[in-house]
Protein backbone atom coordinates (compact mmCIF):
# COMPACT_ATOMS: atom_id res chain seq x y z
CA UNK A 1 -10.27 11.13 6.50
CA UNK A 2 -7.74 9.61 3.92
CA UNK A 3 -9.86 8.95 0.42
CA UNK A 4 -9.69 5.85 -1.69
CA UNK A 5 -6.46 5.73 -4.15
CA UNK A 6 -4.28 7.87 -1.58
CA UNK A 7 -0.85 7.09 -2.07
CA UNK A 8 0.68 7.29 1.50
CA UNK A 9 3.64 6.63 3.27
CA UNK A 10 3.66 5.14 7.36
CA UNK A 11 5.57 7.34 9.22
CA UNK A 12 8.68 7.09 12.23
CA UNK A 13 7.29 4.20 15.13
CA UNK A 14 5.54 2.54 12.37
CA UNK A 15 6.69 -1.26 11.61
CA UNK A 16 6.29 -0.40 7.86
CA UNK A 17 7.91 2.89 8.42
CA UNK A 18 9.51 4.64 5.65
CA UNK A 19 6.99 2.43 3.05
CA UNK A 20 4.99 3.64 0.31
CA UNK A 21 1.29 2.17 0.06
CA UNK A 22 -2.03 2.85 -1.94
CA UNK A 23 -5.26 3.21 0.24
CA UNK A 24 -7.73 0.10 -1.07
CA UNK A 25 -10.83 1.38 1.49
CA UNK A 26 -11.73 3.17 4.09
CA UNK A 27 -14.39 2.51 6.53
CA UNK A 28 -15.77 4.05 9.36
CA UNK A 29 -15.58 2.75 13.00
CA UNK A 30 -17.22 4.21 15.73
CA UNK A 31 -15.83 7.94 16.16
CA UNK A 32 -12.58 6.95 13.52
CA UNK A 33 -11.66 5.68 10.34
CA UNK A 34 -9.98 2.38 9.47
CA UNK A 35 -8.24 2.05 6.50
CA UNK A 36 -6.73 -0.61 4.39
CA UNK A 37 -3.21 0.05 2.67
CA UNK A 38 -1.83 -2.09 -0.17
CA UNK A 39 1.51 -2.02 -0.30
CA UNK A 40 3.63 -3.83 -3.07
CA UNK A 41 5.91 -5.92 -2.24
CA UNK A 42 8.60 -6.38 -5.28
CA UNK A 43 10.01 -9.41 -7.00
CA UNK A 44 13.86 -9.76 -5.72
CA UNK A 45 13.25 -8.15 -2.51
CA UNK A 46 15.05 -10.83 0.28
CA UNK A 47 15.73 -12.90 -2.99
CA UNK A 48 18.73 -13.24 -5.69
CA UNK A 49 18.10 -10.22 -8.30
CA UNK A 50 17.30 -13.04 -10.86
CA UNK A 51 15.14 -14.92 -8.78
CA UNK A 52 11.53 -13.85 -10.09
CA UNK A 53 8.43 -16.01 -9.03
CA UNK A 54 6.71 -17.78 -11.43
CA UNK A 55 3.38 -19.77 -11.74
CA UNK A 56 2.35 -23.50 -12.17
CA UNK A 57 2.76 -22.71 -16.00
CA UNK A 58 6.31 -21.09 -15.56
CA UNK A 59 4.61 -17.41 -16.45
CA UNK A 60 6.37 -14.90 -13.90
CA UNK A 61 3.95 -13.52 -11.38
CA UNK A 62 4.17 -9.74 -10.54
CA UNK A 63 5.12 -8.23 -7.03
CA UNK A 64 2.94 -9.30 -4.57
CA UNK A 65 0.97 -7.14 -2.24
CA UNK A 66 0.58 -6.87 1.90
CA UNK A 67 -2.11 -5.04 3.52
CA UNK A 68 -2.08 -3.57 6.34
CA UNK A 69 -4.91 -2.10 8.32
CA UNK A 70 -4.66 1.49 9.68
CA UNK A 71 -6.59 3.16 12.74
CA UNK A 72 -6.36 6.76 11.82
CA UNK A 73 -6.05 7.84 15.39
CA UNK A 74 -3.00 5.76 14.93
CA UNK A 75 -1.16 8.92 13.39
CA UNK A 76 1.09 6.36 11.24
CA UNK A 77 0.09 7.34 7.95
CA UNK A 78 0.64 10.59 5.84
CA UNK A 79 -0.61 11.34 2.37
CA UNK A 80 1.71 11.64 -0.07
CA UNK A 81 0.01 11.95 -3.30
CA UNK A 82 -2.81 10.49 -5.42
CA UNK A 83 -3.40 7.66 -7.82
CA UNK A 84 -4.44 9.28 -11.60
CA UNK A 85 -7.82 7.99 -12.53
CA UNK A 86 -7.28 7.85 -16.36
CA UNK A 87 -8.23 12.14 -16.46
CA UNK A 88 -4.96 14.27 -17.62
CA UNK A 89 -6.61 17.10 -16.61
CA UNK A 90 -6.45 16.05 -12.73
């Protein structure tokens, strides 16, 4: 099982292969795990560099994020790190 605030990356045969993406839950299913990756998508990205989304009162909005929903059976994750909680000493 992959914890909460794993960074992880989807791996070859994935769609999203290659990405980077934060684990936002994990739930059990039957005899597996399921778990739900967050991963930010950038201002600019498809867009003109200087094209940076903004709201209804013109304030820029920050990347986005997609989430995508893992089986682990899948095999199309791998952990590559952890999110810091706030203690240095971790």
């Amino acid at each position: 099982m992959i914890e909460r605030n794993s960074v992880v990356m989807f791996v070859n045969g994935h769609k999203w292969s290659g990405c980077l993406g934060i684990v936002d839950e994990t739930r059990k299913c039957g005899d597996d795990f399921r778990y739900m990756v967050r991963v930010p998508i950038l201002p600019g990205i498809n867009r003109d560099a200087d094209a940076i989304p903004e709201n209804e009162e013109g304030v820029p909005v920050p990347g986005y994020s997609s989430y995508i929903y893992v089986m682990d059976s899948s095999n199309s994750i791998v952990t590559v790190g952890k999110i810091p909680t706030g203690d240095m000493n971790e």
